[in-house]
Protein backbone atom coordinates (compact mmCIF):
# COMPACT_ATOMS: atom_id res chain seq x y z
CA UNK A 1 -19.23 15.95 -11.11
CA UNK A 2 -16.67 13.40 -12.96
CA UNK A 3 -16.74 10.00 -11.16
CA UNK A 4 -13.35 8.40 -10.23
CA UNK A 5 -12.38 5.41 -11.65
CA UNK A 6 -12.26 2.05 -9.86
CA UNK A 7 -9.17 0.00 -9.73
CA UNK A 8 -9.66 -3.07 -8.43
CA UNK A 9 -6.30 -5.10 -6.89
CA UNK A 10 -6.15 -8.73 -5.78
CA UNK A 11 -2.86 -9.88 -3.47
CA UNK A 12 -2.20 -13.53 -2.88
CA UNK A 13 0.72 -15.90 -2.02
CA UNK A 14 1.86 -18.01 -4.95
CA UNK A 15 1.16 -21.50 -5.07
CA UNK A 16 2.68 -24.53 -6.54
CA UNK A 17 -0.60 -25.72 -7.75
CA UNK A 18 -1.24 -27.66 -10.83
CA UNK A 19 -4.49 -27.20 -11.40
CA UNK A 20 -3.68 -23.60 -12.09
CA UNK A 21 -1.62 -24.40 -15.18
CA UNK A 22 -4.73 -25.57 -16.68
CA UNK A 23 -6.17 -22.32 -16.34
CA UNK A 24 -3.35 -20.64 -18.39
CA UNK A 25 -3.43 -19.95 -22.53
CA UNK A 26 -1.16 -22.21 -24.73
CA UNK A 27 1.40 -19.71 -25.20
CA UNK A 28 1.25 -19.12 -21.46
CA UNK A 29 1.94 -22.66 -20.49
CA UNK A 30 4.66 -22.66 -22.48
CA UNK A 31 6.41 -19.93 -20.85
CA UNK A 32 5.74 -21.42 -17.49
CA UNK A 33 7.47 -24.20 -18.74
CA UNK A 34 10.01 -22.34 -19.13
CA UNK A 35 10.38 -21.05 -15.71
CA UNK A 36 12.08 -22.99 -12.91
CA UNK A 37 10.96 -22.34 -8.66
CA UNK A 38 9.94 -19.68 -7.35
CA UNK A 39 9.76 -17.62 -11.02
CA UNK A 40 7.76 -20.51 -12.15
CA UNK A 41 5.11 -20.29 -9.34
CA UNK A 42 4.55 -16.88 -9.35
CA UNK A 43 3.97 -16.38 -13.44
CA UNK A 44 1.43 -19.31 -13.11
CA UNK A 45 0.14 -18.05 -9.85
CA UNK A 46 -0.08 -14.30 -11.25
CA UNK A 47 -1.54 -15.56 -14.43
CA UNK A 48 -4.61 -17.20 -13.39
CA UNK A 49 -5.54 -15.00 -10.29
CA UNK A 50 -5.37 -12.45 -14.04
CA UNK A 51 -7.69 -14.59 -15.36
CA UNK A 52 -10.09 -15.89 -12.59
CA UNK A 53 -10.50 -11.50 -11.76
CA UNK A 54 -11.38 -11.28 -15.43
CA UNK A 55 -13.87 -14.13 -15.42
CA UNK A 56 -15.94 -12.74 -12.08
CA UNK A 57 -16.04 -9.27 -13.85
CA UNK A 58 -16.85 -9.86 -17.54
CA UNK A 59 -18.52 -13.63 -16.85
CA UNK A 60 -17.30 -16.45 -19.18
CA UNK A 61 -14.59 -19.30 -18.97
CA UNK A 62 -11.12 -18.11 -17.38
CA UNK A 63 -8.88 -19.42 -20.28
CA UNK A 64 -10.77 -17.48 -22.88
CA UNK A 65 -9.66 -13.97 -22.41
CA UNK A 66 -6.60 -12.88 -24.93
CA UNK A 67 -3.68 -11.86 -22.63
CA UNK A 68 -0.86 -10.18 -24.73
CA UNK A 69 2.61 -8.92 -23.65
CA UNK A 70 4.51 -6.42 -25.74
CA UNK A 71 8.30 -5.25 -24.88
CA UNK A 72 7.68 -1.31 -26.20
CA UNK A 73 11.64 -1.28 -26.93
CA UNK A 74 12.12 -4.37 -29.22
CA UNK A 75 8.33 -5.59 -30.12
CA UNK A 76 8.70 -8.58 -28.86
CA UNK A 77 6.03 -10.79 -27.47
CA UNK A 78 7.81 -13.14 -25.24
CA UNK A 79 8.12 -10.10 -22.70
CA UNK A 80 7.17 -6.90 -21.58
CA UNK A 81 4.01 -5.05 -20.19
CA UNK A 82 0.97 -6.98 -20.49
CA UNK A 83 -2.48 -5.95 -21.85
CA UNK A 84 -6.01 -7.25 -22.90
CA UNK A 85 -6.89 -7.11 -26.40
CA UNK A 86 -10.35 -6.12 -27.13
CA UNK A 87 -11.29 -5.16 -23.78
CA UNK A 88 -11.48 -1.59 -22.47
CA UNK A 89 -9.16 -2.53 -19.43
CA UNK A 90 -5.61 -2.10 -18.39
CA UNK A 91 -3.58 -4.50 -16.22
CA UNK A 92 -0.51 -4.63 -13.83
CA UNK A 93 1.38 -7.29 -12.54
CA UNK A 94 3.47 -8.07 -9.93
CA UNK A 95 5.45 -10.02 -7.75
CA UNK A 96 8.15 -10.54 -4.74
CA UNK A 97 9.16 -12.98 -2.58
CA UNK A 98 6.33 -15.12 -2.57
CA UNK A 99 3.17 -12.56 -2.68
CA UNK A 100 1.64 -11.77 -6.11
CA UNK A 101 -0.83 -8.43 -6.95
CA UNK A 102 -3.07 -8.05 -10.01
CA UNK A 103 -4.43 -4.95 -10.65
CA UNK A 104 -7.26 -4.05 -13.28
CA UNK A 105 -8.49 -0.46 -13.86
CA UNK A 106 -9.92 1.36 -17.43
CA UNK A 107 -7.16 3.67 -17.73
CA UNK A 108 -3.46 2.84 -17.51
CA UNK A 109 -1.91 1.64 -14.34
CA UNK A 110 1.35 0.48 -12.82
CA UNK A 111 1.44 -2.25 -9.89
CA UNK A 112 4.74 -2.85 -7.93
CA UNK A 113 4.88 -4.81 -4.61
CA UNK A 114 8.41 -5.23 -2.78
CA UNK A 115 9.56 -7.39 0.30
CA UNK A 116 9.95 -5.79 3.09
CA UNK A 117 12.79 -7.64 4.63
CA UNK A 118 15.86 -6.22 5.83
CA UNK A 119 18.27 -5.21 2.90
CA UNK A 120 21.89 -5.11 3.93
CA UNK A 121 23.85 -1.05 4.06
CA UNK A 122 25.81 -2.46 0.54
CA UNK A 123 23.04 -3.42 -1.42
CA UNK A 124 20.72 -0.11 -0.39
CA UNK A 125 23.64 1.67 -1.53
CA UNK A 126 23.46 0.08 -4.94
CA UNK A 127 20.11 0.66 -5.85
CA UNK A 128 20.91 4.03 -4.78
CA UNK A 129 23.35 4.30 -7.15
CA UNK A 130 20.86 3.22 -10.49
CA UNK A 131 17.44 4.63 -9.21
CA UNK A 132 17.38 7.72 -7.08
CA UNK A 133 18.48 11.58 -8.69
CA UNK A 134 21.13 13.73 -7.10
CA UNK A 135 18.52 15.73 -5.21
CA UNK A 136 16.75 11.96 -4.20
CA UNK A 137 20.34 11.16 -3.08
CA UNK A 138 20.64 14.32 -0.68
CA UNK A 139 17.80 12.86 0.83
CA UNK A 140 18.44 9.60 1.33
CA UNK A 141 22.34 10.82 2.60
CA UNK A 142 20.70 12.73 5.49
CA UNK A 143 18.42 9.97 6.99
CA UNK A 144 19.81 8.17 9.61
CA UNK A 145 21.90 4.55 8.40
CA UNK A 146 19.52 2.47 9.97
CA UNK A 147 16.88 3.85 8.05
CA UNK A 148 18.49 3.79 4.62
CA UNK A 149 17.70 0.40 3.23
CA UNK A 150 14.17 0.29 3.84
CA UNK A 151 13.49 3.81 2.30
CA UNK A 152 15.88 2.72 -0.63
CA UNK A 153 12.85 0.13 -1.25
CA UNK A 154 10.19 2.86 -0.95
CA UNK A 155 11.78 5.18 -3.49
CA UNK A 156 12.19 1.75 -5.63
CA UNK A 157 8.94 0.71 -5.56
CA UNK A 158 7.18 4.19 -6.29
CA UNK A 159 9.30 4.52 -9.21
CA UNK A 160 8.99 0.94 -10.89
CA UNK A 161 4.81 1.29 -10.31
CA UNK A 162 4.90 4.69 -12.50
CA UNK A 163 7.57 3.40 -14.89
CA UNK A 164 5.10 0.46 -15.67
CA UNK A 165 2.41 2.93 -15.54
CA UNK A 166 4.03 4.58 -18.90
CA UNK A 167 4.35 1.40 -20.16
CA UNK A 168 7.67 1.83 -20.66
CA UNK A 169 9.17 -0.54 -17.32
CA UNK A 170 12.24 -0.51 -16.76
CA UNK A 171 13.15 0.83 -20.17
CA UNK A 172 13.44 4.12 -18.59
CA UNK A 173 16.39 4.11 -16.21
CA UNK A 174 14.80 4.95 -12.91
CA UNK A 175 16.74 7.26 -12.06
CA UNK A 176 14.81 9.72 -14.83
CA UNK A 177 12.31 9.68 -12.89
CA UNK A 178 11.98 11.63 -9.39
CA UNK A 179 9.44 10.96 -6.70
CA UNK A 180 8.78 12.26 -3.41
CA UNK A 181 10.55 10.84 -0.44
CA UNK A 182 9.82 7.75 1.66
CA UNK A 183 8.26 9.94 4.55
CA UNK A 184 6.49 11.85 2.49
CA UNK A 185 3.06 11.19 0.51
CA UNK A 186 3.60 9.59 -2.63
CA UNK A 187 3.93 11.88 -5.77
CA UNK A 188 5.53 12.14 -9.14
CA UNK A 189 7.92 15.37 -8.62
CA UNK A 190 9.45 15.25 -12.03
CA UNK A 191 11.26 13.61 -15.42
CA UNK A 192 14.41 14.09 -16.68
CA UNK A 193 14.55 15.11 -20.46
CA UNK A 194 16.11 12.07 -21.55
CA UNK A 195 12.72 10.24 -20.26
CA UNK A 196 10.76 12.79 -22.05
CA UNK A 197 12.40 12.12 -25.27
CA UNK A 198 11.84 8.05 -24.58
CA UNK A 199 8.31 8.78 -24.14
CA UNK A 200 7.97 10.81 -26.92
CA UNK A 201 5.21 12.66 -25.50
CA UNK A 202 4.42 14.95 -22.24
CA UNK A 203 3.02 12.18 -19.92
CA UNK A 204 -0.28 13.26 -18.47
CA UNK A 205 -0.16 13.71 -14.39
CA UNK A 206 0.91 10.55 -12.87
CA UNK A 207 -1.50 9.76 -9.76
CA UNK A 208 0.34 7.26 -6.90
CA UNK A 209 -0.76 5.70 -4.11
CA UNK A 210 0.05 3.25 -1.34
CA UNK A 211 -1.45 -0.12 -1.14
CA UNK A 212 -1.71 -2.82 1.61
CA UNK A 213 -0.20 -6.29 -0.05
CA UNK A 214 0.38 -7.47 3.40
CA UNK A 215 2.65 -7.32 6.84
CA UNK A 216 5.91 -8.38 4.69
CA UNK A 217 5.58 -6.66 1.86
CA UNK A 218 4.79 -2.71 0.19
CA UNK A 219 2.72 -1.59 -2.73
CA UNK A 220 2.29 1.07 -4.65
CA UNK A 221 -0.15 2.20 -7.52
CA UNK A 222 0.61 4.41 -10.05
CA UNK A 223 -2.49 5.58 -12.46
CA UNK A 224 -1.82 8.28 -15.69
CA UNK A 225 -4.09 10.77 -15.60
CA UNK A 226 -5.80 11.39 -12.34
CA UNK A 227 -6.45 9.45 -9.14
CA UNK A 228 -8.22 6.42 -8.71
CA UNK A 229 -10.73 4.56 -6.11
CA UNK A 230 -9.05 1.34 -4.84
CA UNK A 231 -10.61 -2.04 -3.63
CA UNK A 232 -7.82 -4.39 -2.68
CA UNK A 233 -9.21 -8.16 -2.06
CA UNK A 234 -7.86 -11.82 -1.45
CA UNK A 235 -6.75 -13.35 -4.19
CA UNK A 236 -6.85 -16.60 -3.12
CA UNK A 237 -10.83 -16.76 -2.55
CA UNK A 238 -10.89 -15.71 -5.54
CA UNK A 239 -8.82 -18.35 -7.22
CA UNK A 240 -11.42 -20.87 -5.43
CA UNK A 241 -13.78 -20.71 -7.65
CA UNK A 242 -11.73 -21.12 -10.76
């Protein structure tokens, strides 16, 4: 029988914490220099609960694990989906309103966590507008207007985890992309062409899955290639012992 693979997922609040810039790389305390509030604390935040997860599971000093991002449109470094060279893990990050998720798993994975506060009728209807299909749209049009924000969110946040999950983001227009409904179990339904010919390959099944990031906030996980077994823990024990 073929085992599952574990993914492992650690949720926290972000901090404005000093001694968590000391856990960071160079490079990566340079770019949280170059953040200001909120965006500050969460990159710092999200950066060393990354590297105090790495440290419990492969042993060794938090700051000495190579953390590399890489924009797949432009090669740059200063941006884009992260990764860990040398080691036979993938990660996803993410963040919203003040909560943070890592997630760490051997085959490639895409984490998205979203608020879920209250979003006004105008700007559901504009995410509308750049992420869901026609056929997404039909369903969205027949539930009832009190219902419509919050499942805009749902639809966004499935979408953006198996985006990052190709490694492509947000490079792919979301709305190349079509996922099952907000009341329905989460599932990749299908790709446009356009998305296939971005990809440049047929993307092996997409696996996606609901997470628990807390009372204010939804998660989901998307993995390539089959499902996964998820342990979600507190990040912030964990960023005790760093």
């Amino acid at each position: 029988m073929t085992s599952v693979p574990d993914c492992s997922v650690w949720w926290m609040d972000t901090v404005s914490d000093g001694r968590l810039t000391g856990v960071l790389a160079p490079a990566e305390q340079e770019r949280a220099a170059s953040l200001r509030g909120d965006s500050r604390q969460a990159f710092v935040t999200a950066r060393a609960l990354l590297r105090a997860a790495l440290a419990e599971r492969l042993g060794g000093s938090p700051r000495s694990f190579a953390v590399l991002n890489t924009c797949r449109v432009c090669g740059s470094h200063e941006h884009g989906q992260p990764s860990l060279p040398g080691l036979d893990l993938a990660v996803s990050i993410s963040h919203s309103d003040g909560r943070v998720g890592v997630a760490l798993a051997s085959l490639a994975i895409g984490l998205d966590i979203e608020a879920r506060h209250p979003r006004s009728a105008e700007e559901a209807a504009r995410l509308v507008d750049v992420a869901l299909t026609p056929a997404e749209r039909r369903v969205w049009a027949a539930l009832p207007p009190e219902r419509r924000p919050a499942a805009s969110v749902v639809w966004w946040s499935r979408k953006e985890s198996v985006l990052k999950a190709s490694g492509w983001g947000l490079a792919i227009a979301p709305d190349l992309l079509e996922v099952t409904g907000p009341t329905d179990h989460p599932a990749v339904t299908g790709w446009a062409p356009d998305a296939m010919d971005m990809l440049g390959y047929e993307l092996p099944a997409v696996h996606l899955c609901e997470l628990q990031p807390g009372p204010d906030h939804i998660g989901f996980l998307a993995s390539v290639g089959g499902a996964v077994r998820v342990a979600e823990h507190s990040g912030e024990l964990l960023l005790e012992c760093v």
